[in-house]
Protein backbone atom coordinates (compact mmCIF):
# COMPACT_ATOMS: atom_id res chain seq x y z
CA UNK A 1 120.58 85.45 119.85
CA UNK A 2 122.86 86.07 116.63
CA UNK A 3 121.18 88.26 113.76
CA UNK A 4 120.67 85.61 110.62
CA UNK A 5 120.83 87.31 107.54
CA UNK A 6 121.49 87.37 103.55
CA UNK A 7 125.74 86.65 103.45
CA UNK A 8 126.73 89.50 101.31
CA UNK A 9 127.39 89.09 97.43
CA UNK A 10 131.03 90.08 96.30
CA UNK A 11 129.49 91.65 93.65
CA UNK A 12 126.19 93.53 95.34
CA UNK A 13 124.80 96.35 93.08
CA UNK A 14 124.59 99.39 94.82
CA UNK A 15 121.11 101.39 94.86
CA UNK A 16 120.33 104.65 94.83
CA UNK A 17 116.58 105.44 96.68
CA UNK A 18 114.73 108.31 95.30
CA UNK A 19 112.60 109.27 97.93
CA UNK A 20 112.85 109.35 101.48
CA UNK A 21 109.21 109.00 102.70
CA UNK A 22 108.23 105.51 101.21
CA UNK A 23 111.55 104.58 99.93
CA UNK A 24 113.06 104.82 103.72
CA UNK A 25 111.44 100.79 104.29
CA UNK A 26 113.82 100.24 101.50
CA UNK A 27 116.79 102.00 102.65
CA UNK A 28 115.78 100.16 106.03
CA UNK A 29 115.73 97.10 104.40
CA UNK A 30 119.00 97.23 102.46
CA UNK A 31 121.07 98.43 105.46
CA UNK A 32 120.00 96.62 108.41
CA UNK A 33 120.29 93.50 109.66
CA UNK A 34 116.93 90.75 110.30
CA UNK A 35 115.05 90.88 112.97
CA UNK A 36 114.17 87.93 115.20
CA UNK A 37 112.08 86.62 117.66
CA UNK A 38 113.30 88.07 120.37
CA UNK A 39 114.83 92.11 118.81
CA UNK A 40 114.26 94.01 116.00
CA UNK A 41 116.21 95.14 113.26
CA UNK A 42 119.17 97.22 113.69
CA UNK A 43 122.02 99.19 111.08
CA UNK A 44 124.25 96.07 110.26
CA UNK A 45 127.71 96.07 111.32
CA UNK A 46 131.09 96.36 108.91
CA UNK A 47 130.70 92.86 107.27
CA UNK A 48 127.69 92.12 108.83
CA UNK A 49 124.95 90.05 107.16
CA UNK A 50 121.87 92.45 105.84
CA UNK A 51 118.48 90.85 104.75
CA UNK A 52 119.58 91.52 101.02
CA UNK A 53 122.04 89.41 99.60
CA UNK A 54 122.75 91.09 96.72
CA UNK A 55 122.22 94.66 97.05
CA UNK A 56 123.40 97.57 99.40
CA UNK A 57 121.94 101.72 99.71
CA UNK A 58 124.22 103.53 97.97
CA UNK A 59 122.67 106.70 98.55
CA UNK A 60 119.73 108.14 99.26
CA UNK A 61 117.82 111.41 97.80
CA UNK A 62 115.08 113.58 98.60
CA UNK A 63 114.31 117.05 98.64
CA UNK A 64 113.06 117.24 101.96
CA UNK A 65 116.36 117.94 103.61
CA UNK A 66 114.70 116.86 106.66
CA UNK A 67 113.53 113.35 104.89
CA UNK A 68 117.67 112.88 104.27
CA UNK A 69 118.28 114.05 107.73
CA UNK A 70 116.03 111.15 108.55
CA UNK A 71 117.32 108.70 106.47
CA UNK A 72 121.10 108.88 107.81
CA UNK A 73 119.56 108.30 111.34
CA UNK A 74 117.66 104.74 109.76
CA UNK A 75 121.11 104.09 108.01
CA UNK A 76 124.12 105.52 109.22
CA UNK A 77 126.69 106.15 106.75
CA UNK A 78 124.40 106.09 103.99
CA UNK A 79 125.13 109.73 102.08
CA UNK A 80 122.26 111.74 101.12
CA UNK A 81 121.56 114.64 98.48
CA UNK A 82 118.78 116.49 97.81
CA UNK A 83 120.17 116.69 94.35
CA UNK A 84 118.64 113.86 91.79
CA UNK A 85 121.55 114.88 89.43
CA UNK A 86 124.14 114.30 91.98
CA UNK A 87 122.55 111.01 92.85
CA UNK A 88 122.93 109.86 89.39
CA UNK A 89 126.75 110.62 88.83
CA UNK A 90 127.78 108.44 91.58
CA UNK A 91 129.64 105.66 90.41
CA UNK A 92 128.54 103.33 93.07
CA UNK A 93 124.70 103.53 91.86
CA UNK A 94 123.87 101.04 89.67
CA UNK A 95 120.13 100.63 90.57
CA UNK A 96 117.88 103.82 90.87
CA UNK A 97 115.17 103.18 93.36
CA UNK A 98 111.90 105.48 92.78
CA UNK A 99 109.51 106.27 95.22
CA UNK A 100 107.95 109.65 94.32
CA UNK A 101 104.61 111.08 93.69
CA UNK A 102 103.13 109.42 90.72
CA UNK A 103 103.51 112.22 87.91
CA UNK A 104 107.54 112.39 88.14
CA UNK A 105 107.55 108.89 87.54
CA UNK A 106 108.32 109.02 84.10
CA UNK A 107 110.50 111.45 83.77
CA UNK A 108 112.79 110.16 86.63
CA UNK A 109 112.99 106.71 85.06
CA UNK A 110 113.67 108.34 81.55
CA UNK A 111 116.74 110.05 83.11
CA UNK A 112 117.81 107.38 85.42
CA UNK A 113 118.21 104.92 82.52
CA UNK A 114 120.20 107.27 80.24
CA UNK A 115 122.49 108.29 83.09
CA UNK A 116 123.01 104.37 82.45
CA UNK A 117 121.19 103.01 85.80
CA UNK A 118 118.79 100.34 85.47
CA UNK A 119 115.64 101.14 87.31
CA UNK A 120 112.84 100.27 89.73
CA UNK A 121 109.97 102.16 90.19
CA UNK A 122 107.17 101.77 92.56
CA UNK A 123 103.62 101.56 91.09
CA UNK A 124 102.42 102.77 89.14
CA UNK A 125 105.27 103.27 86.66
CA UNK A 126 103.62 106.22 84.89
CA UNK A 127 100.56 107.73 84.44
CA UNK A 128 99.74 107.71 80.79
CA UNK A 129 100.13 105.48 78.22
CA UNK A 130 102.29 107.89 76.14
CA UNK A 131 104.79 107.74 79.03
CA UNK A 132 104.40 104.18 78.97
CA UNK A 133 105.29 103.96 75.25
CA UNK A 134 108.31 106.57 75.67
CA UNK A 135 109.98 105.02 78.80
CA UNK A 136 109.87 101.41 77.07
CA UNK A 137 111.78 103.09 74.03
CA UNK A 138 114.05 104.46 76.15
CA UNK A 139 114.84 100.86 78.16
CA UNK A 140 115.49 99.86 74.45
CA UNK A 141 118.02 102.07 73.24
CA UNK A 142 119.74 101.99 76.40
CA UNK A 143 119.55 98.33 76.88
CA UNK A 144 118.89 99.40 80.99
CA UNK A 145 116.68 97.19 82.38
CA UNK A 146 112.82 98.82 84.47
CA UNK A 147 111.18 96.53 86.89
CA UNK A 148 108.32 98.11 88.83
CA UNK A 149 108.27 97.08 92.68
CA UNK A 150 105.25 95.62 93.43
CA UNK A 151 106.10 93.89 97.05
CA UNK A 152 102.69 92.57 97.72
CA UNK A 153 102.60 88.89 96.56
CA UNK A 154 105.36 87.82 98.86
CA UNK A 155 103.74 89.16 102.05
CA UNK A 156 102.66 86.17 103.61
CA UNK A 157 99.06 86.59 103.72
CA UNK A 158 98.57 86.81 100.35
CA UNK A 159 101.28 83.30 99.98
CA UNK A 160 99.22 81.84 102.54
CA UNK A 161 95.99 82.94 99.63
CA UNK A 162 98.17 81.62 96.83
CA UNK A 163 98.63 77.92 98.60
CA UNK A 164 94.76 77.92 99.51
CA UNK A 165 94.15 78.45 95.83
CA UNK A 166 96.58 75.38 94.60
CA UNK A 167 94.88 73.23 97.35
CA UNK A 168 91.58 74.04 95.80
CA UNK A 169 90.71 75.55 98.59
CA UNK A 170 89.40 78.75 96.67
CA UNK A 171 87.78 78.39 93.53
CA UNK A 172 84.08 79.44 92.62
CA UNK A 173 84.66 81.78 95.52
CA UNK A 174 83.87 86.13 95.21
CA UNK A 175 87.10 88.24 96.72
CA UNK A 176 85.52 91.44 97.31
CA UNK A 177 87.42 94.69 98.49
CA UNK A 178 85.33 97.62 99.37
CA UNK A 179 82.73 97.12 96.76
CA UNK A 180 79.07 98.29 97.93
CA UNK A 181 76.66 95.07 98.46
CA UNK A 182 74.53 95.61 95.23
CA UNK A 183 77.32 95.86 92.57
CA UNK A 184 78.30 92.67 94.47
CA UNK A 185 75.06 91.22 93.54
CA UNK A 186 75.34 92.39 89.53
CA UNK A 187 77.75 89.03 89.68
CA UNK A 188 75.45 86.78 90.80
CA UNK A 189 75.66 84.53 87.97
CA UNK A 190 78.90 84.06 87.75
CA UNK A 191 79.47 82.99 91.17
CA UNK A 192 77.38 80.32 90.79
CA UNK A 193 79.13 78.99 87.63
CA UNK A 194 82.18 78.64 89.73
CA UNK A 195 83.92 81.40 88.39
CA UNK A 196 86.72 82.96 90.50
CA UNK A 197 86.27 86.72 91.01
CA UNK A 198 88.17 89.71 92.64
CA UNK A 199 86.55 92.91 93.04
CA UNK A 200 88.37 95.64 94.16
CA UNK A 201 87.77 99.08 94.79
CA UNK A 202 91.03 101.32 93.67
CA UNK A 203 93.56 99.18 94.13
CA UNK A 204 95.66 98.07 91.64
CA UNK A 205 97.75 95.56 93.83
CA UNK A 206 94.58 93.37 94.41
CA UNK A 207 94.44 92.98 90.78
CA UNK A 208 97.77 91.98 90.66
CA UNK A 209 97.60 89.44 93.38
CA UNK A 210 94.92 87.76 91.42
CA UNK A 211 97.08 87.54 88.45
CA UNK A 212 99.83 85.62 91.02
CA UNK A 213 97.19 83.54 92.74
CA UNK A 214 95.86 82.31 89.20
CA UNK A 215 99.39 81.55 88.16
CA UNK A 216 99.38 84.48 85.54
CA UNK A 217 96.05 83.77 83.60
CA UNK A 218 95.09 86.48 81.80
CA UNK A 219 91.45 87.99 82.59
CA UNK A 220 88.67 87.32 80.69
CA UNK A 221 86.49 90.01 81.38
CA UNK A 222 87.27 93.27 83.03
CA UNK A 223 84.74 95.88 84.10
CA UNK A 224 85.99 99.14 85.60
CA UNK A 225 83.88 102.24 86.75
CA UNK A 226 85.34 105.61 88.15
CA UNK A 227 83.70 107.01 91.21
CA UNK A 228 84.68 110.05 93.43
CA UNK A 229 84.93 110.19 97.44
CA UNK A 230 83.41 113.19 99.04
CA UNK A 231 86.75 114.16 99.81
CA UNK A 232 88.13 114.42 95.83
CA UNK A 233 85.38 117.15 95.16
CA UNK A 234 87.90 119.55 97.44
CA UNK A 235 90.72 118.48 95.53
């Protein structure tokens, strides 16, 4: 059975992938071909179709050399570097791809977009909101453009969530992710007023996915508490 894929764009933009480890489904993504029913994906072809239409890995970066060693085996012919600096002075990069630890966030973004790359960065984008206020001046007087990749509303369990909501099929209904029975029960009230509620225990992309299932409402009320696994007292 043929491969189906995304035609290619005549005028893809080619993206650089700052880090290996979690940016490799990327690089995966960008270079080969869609799986089907019957095989899975594979490095596309010369002029083969790729599941991105308008994209292609331009490179890839990492300072793991074994991470890039790794990375040309997923995508062959995809160069590598080890170097961020080198990364950025290729001409074919026109998207930087980030997908390192948290705290280098910023400072990767902030030097992508004045090496004149637009950016995406996996979540979050930075850590404090001083970074947050100096990488949006910096998308400003560079006129680059910063999207952060947050994949998780298109997987389709949470569509299927989305289309359950519109049907009506959700609604006065508690969403709860890890969050002990009696903080549950602190909520009583408004689950029986029909209020929609999602409580989640550290993780940002459930919050996010209520945003998309409510169609972008803002919240009205947000309570937030910080508690440490027996694990993070070693750390």
């Amino acid at each position: 059975m043929a491969h189906k894929g995304a035609s290619r764009h005549p005028r893809r933009l080619g993206v650089g992938i700052v880090g290996l480890h979690e940016g490799l489904t990327l690089l995966k993504a960008l270079a080969h071909t869609v799986p089907d029913a019957l095989s899975t994906s594979r490095p596309a072809r010369d002029g083969e179709a790729t599941r991105c239409q308008f994209a292609f890995a331009a490179a890839g970066c990492d300072q793991d050399e074994g991470k890039c060693t790794r990375a040309r085996e997923v995508a062959p012919g995809t160069p590598t570097t080890t170097s961020f600096d080198e990364l950025l002075q290729r001409d074919d990069v026109a998207v930087v791809a980030i997908y390192t630890p948290d705290a280098s966030h910023g400072e990767l973004i902030e030097r992508a977009m004045r090496a004149g790359k637009h950016v995406i960065c996996t979540k979050p984008l930075v850590v404090t909101v001083a970074e947050a206020g100096r990488i949006r001046r910096v998308a400003e007087e560079t006129g680059m453009r910063l999207q952060v990749g947050q994949s998780t509303r298109f997987f389709p369990p949470f569509a299927q969530q989305r289309a359950a909501f519109e049907r009506g099929v959700l609604g006065g209904a508690l969403a709860s992710i890890g969050i002990p029975e009696n903080s549950v029960l602190e909520y009583e009230a408004e689950i029986k007023a029909g209020k929609f509620l999602l409580l989640a225990r550290g993780s940002g992309a459930a919050i996010e996915l209520a945003k998309s299932i409510l169609g972008g409402t803002d919240a009205t009320r947000v309570d937030a508490f910080e508690a440490r696994e027996p694990v993070g007292h070693h750390h």
